[in-house]
C-alpha atoms as a PDB file:
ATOM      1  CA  UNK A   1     154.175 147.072 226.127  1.00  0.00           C
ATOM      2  CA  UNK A   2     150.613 146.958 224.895  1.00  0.00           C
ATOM      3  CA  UNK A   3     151.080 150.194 222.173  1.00  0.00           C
ATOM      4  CA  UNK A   4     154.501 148.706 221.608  1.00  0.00           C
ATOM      5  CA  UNK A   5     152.734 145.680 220.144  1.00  0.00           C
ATOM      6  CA  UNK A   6     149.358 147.912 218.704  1.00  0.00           C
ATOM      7  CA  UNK A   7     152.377 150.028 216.696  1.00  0.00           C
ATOM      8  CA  UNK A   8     153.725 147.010 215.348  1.00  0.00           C
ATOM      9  CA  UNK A   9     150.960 145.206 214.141  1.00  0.00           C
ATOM     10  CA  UNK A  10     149.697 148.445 212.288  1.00  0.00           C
ATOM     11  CA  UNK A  11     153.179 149.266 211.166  1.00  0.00           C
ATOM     12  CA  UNK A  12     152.802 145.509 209.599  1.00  0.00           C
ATOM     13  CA  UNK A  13     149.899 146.258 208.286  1.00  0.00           C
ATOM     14  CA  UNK A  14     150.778 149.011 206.997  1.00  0.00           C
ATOM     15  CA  UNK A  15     153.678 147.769 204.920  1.00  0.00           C
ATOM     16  CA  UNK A  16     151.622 144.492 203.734  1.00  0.00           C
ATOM     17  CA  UNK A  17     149.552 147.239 201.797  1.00  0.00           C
ATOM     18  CA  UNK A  18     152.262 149.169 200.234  1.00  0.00           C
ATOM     19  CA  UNK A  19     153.593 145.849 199.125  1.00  0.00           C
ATOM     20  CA  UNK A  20     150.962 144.402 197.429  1.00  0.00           C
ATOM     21  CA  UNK A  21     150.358 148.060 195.631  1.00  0.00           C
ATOM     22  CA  UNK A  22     153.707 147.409 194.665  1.00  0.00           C
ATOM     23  CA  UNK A  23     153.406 144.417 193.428  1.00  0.00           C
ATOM     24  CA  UNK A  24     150.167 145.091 191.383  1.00  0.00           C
ATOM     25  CA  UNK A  25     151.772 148.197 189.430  1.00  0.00           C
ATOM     26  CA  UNK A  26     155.013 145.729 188.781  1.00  0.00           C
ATOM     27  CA  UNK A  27     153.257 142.925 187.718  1.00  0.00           C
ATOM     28  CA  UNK A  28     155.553 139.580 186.465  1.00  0.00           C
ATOM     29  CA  UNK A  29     156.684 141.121 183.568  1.00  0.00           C
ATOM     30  CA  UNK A  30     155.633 138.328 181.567  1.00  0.00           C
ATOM     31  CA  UNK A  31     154.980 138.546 177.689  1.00  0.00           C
ATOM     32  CA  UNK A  32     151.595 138.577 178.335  1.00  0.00           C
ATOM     33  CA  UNK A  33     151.848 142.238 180.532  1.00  0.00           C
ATOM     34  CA  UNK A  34     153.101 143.842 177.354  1.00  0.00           C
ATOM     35  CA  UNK A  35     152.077 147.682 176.489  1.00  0.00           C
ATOM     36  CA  UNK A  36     153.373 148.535 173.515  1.00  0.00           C
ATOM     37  CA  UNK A  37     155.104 146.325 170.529  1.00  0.00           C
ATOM     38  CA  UNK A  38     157.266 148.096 167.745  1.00  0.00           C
ATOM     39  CA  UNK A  39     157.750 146.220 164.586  1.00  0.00           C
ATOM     40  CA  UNK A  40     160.317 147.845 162.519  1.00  0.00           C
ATOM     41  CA  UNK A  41     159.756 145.284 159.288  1.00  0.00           C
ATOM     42  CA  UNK A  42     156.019 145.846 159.081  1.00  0.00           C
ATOM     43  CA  UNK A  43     156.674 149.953 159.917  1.00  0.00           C
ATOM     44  CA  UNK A  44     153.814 149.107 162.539  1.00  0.00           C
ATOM     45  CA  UNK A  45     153.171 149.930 166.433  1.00  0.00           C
ATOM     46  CA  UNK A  46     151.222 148.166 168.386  1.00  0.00           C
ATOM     47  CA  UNK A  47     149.278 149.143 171.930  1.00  0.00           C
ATOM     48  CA  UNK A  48     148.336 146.370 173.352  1.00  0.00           C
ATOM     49  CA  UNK A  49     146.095 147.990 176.204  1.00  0.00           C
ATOM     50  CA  UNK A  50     143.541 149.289 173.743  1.00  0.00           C
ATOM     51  CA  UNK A  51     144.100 147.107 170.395  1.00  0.00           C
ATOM     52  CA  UNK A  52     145.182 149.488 168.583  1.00  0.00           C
ATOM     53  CA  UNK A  53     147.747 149.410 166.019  1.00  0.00           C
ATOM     54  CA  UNK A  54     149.340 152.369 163.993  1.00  0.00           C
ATOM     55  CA  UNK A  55     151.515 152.491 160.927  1.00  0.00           C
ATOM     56  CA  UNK A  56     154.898 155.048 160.965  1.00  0.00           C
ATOM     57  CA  UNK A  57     157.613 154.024 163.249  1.00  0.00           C
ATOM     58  CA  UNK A  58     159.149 157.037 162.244  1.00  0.00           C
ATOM     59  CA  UNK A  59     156.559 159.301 163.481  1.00  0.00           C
ATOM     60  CA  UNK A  60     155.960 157.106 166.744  1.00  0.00           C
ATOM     61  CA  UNK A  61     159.829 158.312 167.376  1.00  0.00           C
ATOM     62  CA  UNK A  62     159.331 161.577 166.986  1.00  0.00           C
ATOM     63  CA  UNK A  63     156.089 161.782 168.578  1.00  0.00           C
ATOM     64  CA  UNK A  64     153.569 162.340 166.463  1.00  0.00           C
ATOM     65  CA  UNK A  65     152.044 159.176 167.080  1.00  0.00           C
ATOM     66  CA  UNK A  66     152.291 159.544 170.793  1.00  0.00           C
ATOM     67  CA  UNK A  67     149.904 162.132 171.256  1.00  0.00           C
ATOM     68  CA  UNK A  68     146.976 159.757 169.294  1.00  0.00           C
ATOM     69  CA  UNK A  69     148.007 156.493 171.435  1.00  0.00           C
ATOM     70  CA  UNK A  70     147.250 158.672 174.528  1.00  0.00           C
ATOM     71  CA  UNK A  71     143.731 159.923 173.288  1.00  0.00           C
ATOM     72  CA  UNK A  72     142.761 156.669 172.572  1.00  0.00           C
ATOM     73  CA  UNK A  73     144.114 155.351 175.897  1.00  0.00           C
ATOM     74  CA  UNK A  74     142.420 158.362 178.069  1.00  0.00           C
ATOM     75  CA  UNK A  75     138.919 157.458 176.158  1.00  0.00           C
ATOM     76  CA  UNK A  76     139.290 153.751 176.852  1.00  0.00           C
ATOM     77  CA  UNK A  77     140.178 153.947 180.333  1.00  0.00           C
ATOM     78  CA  UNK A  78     137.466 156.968 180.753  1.00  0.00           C
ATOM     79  CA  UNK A  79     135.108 154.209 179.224  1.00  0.00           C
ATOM     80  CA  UNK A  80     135.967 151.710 181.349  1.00  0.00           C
ATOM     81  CA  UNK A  81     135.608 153.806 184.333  1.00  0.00           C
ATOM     82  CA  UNK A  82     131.989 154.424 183.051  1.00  0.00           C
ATOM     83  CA  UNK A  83     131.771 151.059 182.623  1.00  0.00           C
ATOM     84  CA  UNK A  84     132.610 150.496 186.209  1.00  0.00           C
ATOM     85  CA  UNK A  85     130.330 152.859 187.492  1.00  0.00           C
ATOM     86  CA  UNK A  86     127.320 151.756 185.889  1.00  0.00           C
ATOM     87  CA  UNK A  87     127.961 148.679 187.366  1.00  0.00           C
ATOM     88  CA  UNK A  88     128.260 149.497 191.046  1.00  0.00           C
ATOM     89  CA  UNK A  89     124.798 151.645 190.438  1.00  0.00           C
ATOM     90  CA  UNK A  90     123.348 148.793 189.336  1.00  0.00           C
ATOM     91  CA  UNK A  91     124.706 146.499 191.956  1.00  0.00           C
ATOM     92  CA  UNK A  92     123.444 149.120 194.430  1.00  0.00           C
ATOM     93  CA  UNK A  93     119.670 149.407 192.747  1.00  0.00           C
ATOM     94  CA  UNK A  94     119.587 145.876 192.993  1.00  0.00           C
ATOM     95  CA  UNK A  95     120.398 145.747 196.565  1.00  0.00           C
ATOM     96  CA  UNK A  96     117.801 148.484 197.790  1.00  0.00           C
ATOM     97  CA  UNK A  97     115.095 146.435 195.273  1.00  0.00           C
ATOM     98  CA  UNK A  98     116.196 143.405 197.327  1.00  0.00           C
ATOM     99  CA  UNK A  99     116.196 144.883 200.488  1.00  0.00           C
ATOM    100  CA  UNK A 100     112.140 146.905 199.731  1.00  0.00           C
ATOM    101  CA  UNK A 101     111.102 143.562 198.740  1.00  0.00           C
ATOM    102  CA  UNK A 102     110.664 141.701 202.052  1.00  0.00           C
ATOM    103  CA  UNK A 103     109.376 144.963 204.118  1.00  0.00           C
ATOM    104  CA  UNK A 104     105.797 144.680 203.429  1.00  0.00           C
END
């Protein structure tokens, strides 16, 4: 009865995470979640994950464009991964100064 209950509450668990992965790639699917806008009157496209904005519908259909969206979107997410990084180092040299501090 007990590892009846143990498997449940972990299968529970379990599912609660998948979910709210799910629901974090998803998103609402508001406006404001938008990737990518094409305006055909200004012959402009738009990415809305890395401000950038490119001029040639044509070429974005026939993929020229493509290939220059996704360098730009590799180096801004490799940045922000940098970004991130730095961060948690610092976070963590500012821990260990805080914890050397009172162990005089």
């Amino acid at each position: 009865m007990l590892a009846a209950r143990l498997y449940a509450v972990s299968e529970e668990k379990r599912l609660a995470e998948i979910q709210a992965a799910r629901g974090e790639q998803l998103g609402t699917g508001g406006r404001a979640e938008r990737i990518r806008t094409y305006n055909s009157s200004d012959d402009r496209v738009s990415d809305h994950r890395i401000n950038s904005t490119k001029f040639g519908l044509q070429s974005m259909m026939e993929g020229a464009l493509i290939d220059e969206f996704g360098d730009e979107l590799r180096a801004a997410r490799g940045a922000l991964r940098l970004e991130r990084l730095l961060s948690e180092l610092e976070k963590e040299g500012a821990e260990e100064t805080g914890k050397g501090k009172g162990k005089k």
